[in-house]
PDB file of N, CA and C in Angstrom:
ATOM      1  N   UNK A   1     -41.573 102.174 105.651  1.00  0.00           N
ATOM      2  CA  UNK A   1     -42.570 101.153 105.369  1.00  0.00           C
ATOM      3  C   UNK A   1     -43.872 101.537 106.079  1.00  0.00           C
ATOM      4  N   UNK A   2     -44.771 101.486 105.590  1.00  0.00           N
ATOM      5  CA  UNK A   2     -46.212 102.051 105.987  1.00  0.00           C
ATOM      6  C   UNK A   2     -46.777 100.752 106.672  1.00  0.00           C
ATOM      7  N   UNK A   3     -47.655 100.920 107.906  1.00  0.00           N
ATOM      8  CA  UNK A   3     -47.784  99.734 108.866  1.00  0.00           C
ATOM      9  C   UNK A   3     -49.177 100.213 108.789  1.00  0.00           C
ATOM     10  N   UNK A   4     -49.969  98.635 108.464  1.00  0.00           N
ATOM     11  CA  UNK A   4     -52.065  98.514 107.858  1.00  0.00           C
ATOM     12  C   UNK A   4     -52.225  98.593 109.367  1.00  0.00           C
ATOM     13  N   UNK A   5     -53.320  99.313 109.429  1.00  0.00           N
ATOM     14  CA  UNK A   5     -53.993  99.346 110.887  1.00  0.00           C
ATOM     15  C   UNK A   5     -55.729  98.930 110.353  1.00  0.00           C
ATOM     16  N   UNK A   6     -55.810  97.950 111.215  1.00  0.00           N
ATOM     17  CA  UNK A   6     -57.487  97.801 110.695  1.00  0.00           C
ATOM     18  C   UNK A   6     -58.149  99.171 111.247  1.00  0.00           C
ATOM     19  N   UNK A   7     -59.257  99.198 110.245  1.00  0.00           N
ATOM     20  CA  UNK A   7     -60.152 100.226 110.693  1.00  0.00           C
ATOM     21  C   UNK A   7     -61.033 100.399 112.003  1.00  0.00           C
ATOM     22  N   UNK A   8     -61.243  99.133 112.138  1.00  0.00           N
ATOM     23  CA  UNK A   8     -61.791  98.079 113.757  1.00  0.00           C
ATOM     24  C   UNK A   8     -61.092  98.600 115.097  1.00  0.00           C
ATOM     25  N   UNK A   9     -59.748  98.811 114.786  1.00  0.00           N
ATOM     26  CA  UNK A   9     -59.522  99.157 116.282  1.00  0.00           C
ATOM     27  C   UNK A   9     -58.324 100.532 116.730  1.00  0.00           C
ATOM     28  N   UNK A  10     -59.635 101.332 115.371  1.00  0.00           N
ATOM     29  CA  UNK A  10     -58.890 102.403 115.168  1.00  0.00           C
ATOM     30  C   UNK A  10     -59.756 103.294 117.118  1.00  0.00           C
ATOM     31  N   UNK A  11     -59.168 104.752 116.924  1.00  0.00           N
ATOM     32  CA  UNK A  11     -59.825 105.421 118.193  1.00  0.00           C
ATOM     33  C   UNK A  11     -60.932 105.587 118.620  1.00  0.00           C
ATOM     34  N   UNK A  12     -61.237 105.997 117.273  1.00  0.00           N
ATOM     35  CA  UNK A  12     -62.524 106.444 116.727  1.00  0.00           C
ATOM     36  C   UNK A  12     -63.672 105.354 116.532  1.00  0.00           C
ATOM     37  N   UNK A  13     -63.411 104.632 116.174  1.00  0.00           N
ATOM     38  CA  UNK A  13     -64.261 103.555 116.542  1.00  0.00           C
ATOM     39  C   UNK A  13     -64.477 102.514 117.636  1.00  0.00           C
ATOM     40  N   UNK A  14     -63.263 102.824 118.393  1.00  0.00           N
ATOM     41  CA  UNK A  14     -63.800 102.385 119.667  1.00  0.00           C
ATOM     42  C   UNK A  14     -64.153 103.318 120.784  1.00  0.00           C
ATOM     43  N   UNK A  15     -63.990 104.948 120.574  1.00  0.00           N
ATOM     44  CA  UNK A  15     -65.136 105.712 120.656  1.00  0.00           C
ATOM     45  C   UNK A  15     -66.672 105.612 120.249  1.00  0.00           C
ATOM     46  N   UNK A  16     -66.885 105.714 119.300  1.00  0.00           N
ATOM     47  CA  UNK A  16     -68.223 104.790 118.726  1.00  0.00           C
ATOM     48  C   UNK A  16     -68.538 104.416 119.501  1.00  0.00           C
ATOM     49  N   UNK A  17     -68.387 103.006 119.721  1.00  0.00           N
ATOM     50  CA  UNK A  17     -68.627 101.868 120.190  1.00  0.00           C
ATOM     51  C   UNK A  17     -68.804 102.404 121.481  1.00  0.00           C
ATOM     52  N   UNK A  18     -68.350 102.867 122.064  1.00  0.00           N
ATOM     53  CA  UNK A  18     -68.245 102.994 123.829  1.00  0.00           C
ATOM     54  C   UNK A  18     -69.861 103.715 124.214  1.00  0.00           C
ATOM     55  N   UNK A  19     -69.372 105.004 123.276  1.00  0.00           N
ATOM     56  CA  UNK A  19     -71.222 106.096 123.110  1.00  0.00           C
ATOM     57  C   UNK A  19     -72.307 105.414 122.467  1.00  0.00           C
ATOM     58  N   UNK A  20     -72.284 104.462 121.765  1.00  0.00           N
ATOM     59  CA  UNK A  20     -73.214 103.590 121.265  1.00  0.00           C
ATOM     60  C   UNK A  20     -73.586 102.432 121.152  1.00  0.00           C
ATOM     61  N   UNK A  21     -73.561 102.158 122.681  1.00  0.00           N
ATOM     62  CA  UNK A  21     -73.918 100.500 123.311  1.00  0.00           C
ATOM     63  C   UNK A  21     -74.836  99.441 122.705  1.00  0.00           C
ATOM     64  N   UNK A  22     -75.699 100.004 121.768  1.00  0.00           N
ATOM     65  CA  UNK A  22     -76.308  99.132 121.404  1.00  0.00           C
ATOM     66  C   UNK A  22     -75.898  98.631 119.952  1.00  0.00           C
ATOM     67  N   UNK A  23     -74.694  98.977 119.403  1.00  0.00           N
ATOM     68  CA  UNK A  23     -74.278  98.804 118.372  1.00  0.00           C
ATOM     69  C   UNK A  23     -72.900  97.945 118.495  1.00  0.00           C
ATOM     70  N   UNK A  24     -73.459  96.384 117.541  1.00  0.00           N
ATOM     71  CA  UNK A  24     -72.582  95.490 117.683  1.00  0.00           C
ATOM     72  C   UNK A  24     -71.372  95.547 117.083  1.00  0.00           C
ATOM     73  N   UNK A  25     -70.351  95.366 115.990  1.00  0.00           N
ATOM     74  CA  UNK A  25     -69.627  94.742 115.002  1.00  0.00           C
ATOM     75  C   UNK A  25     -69.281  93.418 115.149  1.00  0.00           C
ATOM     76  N   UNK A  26     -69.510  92.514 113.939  1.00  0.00           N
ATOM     77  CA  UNK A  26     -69.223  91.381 113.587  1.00  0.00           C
ATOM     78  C   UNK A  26     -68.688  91.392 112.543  1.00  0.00           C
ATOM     79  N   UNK A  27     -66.606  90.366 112.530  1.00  0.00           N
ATOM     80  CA  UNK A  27     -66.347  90.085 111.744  1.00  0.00           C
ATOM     81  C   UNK A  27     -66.112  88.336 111.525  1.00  0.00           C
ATOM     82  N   UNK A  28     -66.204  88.694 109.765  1.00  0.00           N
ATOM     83  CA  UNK A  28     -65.939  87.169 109.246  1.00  0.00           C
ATOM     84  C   UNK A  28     -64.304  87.344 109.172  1.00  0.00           C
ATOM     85  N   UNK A  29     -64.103  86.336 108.718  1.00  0.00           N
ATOM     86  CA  UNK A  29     -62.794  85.973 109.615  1.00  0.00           C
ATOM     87  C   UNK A  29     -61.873  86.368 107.576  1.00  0.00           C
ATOM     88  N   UNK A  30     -61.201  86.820 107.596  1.00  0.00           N
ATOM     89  CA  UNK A  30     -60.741  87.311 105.873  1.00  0.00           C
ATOM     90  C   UNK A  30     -60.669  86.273 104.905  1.00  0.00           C
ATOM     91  N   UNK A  31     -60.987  85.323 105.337  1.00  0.00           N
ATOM     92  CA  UNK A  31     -60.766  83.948 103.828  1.00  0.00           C
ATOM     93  C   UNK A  31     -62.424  83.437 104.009  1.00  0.00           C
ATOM     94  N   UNK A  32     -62.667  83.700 104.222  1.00  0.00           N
ATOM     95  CA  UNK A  32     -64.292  83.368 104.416  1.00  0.00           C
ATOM     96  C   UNK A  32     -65.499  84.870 103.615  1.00  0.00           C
ATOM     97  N   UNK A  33     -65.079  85.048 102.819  1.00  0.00           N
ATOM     98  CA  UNK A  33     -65.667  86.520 102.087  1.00  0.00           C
ATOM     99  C   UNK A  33     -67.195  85.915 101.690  1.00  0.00           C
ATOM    100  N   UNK A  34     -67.119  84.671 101.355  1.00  0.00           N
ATOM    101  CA  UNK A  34     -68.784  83.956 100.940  1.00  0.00           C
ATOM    102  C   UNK A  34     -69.285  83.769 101.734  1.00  0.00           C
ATOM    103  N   UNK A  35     -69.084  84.662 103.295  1.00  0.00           N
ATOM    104  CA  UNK A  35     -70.224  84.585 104.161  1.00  0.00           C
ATOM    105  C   UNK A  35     -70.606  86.037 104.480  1.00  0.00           C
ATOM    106  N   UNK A  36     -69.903  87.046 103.927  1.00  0.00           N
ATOM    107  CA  UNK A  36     -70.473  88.067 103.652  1.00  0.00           C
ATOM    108  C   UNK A  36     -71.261  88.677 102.463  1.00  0.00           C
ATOM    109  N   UNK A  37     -72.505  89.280 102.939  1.00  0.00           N
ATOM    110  CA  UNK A  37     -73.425  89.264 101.937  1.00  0.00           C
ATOM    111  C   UNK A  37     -73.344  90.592 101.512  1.00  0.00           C
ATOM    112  N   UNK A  38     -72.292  91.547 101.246  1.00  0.00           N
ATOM    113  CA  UNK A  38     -72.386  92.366 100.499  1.00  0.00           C
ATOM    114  C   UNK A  38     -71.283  91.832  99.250  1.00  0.00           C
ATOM    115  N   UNK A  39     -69.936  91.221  99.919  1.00  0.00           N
ATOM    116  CA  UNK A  39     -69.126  90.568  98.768  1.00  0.00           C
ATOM    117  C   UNK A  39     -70.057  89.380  97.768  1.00  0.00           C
ATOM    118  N   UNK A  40     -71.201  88.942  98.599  1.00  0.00           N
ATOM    119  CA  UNK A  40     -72.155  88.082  97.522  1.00  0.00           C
ATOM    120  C   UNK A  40     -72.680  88.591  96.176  1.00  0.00           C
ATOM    121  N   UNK A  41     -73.276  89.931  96.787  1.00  0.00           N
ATOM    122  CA  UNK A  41     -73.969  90.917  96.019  1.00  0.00           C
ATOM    123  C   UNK A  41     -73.014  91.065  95.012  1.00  0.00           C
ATOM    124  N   UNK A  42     -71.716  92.216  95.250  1.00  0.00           N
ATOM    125  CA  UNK A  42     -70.845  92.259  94.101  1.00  0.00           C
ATOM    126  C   UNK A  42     -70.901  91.197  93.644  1.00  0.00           C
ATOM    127  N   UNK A  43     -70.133  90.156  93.727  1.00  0.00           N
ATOM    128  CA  UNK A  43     -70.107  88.879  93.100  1.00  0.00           C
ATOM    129  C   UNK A  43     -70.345  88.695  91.661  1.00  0.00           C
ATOM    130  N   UNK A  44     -72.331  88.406  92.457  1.00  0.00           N
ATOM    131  CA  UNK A  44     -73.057  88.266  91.865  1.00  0.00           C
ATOM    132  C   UNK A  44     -72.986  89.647  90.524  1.00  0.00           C
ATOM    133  N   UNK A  45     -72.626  90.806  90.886  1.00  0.00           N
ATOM    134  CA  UNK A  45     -72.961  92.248  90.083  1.00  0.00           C
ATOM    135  C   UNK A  45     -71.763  91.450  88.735  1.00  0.00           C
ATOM    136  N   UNK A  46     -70.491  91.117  89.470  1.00  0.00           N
ATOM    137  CA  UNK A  46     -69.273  91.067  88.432  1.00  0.00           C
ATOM    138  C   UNK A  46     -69.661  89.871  87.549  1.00  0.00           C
ATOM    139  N   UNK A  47     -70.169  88.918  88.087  1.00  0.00           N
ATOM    140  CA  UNK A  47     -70.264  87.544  87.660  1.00  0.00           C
ATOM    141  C   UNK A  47     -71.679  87.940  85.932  1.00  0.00           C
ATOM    142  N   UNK A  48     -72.775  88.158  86.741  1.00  0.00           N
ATOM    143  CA  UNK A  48     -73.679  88.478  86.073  1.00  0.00           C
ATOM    144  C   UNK A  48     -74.056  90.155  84.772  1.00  0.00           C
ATOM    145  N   UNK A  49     -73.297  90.784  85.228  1.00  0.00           N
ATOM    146  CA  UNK A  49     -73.054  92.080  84.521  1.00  0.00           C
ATOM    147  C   UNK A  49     -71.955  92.334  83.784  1.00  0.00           C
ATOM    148  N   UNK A  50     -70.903  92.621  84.780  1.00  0.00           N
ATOM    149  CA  UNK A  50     -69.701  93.236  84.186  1.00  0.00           C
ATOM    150  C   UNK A  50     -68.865  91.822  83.971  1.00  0.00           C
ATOM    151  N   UNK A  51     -68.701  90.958  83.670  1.00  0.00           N
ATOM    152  CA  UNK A  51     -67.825  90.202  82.896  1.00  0.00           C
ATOM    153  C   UNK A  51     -68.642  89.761  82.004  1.00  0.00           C
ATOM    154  N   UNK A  52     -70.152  89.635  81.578  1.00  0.00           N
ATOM    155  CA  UNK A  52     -70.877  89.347  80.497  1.00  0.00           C
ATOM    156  C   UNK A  52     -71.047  90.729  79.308  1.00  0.00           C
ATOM    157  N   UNK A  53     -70.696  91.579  79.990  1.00  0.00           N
ATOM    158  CA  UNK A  53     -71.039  92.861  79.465  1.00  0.00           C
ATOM    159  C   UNK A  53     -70.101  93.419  78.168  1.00  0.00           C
ATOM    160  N   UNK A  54     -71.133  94.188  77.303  1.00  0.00           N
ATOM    161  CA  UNK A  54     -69.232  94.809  76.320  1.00  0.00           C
ATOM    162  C   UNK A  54     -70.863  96.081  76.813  1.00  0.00           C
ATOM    163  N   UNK A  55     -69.635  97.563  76.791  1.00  0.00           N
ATOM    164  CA  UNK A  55     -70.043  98.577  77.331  1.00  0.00           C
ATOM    165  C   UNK A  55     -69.418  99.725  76.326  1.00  0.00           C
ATOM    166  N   UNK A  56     -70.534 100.585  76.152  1.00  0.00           N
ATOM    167  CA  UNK A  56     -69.793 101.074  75.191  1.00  0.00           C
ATOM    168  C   UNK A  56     -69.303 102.848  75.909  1.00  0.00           C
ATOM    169  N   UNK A  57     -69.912 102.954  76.983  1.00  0.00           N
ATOM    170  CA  UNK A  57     -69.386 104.290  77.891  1.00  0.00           C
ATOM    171  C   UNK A  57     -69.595 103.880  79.568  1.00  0.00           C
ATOM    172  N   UNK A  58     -69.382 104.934  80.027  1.00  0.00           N
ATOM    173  CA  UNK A  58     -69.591 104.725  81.662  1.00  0.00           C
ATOM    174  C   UNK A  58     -70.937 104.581  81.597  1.00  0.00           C
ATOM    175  N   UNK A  59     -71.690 105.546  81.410  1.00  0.00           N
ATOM    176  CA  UNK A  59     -73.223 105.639  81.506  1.00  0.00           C
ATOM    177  C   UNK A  59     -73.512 104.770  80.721  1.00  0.00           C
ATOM    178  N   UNK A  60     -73.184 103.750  79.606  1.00  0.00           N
ATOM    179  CA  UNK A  60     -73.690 102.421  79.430  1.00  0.00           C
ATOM    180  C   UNK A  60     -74.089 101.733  80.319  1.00  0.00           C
ATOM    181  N   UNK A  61     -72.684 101.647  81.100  1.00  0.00           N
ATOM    182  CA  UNK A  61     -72.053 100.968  82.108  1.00  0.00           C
ATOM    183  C   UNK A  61     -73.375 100.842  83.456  1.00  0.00           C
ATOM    184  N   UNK A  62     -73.255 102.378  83.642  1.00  0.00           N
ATOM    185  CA  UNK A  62     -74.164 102.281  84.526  1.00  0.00           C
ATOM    186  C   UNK A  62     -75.875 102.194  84.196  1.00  0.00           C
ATOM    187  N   UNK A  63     -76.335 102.189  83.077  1.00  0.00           N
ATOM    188  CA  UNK A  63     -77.652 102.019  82.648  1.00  0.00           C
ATOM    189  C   UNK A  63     -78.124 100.396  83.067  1.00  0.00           C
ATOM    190  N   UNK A  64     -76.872  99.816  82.526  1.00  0.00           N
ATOM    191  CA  UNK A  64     -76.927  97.805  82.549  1.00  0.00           C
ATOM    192  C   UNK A  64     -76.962  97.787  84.081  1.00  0.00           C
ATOM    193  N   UNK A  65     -76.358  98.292  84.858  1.00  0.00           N
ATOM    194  CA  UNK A  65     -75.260  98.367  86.099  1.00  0.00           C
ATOM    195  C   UNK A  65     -77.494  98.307  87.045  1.00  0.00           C
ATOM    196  N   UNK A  66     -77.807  99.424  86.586  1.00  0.00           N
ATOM    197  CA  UNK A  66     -79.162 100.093  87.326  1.00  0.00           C
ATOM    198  C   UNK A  66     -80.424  98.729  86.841  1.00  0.00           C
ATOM    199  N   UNK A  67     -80.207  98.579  85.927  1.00  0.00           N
ATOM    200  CA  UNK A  67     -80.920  97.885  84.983  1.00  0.00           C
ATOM    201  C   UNK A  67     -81.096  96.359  85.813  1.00  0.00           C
ATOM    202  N   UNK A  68     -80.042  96.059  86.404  1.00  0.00           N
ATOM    203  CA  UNK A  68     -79.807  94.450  87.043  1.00  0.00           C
ATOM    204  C   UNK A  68     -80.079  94.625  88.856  1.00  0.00           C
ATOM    205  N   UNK A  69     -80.170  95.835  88.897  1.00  0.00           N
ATOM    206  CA  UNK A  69     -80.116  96.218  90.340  1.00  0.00           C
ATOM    207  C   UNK A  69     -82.370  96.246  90.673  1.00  0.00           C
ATOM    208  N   UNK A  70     -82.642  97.049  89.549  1.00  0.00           N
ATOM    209  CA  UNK A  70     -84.086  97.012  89.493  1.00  0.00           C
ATOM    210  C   UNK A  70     -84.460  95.919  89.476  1.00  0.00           C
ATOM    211  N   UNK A  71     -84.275  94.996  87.867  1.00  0.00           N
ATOM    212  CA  UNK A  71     -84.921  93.384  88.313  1.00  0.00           C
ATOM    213  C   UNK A  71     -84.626  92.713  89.345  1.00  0.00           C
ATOM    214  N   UNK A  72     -83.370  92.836  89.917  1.00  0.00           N
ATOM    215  CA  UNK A  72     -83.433  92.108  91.010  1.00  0.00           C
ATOM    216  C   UNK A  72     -84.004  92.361  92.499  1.00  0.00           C
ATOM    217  N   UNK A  73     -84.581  93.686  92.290  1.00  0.00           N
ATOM    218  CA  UNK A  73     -85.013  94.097  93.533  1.00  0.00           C
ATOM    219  C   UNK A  73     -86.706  94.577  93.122  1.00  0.00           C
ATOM    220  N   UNK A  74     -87.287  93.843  92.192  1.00  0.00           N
ATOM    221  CA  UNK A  74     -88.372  93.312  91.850  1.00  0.00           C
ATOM    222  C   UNK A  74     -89.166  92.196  92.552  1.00  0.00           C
ATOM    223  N   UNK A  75     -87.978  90.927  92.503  1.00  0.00           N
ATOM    224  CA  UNK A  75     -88.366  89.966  93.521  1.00  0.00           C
ATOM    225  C   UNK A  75     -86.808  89.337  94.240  1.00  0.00           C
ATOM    226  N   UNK A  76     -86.855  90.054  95.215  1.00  0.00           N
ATOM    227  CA  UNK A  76     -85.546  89.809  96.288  1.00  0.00           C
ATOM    228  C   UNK A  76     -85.467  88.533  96.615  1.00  0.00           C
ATOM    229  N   UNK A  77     -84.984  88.271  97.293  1.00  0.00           N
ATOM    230  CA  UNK A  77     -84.810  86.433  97.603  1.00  0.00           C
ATOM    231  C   UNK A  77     -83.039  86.586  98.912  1.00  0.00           C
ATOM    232  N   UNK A  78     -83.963  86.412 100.316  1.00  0.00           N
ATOM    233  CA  UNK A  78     -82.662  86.321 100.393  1.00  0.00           C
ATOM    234  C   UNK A  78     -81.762  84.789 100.826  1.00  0.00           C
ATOM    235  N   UNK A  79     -80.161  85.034 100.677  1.00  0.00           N
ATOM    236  CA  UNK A  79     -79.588  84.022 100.510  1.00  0.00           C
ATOM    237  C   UNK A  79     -79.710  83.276 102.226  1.00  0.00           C
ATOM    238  N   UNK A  80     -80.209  81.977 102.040  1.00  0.00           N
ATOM    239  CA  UNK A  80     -80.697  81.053 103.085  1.00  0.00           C
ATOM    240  C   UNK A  80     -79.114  80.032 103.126  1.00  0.00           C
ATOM    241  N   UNK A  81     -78.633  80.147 103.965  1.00  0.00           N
ATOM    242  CA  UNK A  81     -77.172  78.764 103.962  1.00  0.00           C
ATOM    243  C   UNK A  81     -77.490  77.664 104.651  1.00  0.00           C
ATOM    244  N   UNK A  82     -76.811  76.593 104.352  1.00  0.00           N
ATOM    245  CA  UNK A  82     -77.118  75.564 104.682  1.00  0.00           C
ATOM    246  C   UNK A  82     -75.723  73.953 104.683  1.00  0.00           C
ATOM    247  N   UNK A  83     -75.864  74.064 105.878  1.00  0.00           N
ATOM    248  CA  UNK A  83     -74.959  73.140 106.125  1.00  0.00           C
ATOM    249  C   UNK A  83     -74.999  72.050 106.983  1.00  0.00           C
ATOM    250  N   UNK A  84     -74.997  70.932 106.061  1.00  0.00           N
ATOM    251  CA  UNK A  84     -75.265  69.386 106.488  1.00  0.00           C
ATOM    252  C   UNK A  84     -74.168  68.505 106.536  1.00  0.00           C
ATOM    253  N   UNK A  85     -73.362  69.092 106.160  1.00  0.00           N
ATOM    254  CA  UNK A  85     -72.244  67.485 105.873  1.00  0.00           C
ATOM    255  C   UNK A  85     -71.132  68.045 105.696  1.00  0.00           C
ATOM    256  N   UNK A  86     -70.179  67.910 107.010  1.00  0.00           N
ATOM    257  CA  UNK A  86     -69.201  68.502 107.588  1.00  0.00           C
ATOM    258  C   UNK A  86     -67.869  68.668 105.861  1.00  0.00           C
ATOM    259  N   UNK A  87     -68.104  67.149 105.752  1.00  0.00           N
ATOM    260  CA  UNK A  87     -66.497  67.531 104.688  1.00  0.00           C
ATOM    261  C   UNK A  87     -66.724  68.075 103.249  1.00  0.00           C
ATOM    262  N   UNK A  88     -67.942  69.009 103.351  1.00  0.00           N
ATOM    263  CA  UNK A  88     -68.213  69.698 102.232  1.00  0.00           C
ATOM    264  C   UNK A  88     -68.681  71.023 102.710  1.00  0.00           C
ATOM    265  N   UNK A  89     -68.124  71.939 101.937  1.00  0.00           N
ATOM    266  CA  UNK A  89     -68.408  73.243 102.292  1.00  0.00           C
ATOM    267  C   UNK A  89     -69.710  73.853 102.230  1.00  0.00           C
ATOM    268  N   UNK A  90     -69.780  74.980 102.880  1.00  0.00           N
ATOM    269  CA  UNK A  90     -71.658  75.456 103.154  1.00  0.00           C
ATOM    270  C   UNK A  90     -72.064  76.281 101.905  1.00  0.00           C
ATOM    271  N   UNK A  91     -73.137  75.947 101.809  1.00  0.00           N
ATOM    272  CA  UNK A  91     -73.783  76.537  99.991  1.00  0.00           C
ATOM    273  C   UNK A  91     -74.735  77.048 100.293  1.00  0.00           C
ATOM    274  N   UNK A  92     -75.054  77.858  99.226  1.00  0.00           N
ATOM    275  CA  UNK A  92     -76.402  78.643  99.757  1.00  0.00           C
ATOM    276  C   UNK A  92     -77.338  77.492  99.387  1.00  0.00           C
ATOM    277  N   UNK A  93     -78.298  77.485  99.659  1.00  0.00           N
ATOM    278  CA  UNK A  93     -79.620  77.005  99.555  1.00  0.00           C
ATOM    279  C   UNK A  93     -80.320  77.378  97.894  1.00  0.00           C
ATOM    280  N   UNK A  94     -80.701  76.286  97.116  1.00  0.00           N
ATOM    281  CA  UNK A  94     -81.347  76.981  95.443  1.00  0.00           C
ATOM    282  C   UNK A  94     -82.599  77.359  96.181  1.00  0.00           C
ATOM    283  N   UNK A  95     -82.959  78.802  94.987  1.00  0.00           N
ATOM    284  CA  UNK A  95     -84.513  79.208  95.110  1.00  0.00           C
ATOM    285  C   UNK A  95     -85.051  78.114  95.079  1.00  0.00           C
ATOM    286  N   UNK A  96     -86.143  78.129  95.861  1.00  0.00           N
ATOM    287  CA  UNK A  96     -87.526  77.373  95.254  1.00  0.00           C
ATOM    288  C   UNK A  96     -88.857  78.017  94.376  1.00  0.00           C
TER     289      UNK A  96
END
């Protein structure tokens, strides 16, 4: 049976860490993924691209893929959270 070792407290990274004091790591805790903002990003990529999408090759794929990455990094916006009222969960904030 093969035994998961996080990557976190492998040797090597707490080598790292030791030679490079000014470098933090912060984790979210694993059921909490909507407070990490790269799982937002995908998300957003699967939500908005690839499950709206019919594709007719990879390089389709990736034309749409480049295509959503440009407009959106046209006018960035980043995600602001906000939490007021304990027995409801924290949401991002709508553009204004």
């Amino acid at each position: 049976m093969e035994r998961h070792i996080s990557s976190r407290k492998t040797e090597q990274v707490a080598n790292f860490l030791n030679t490079h004091r000014n470098v933090r790591l912060y984790f979210t805790p694993t059921y909490s993924s909507w407070l990490n903002q790269v799982e937002n990003w995908f998300s957003r990529i699967q939500r908005n691209v690839i499950a709206r999408g019919i594709f007719t090759s990879v390089k389709n794929l990736d034309r749409k893929l480049m295509h959503y990455i440009r407009e959106h990094n046209k006018n960035p916006k980043p995600i602001k959270w906000k939490y007021d009222d304990p027995s409801r969960q924290i949401r991002p904030v709508p553009n204004q």
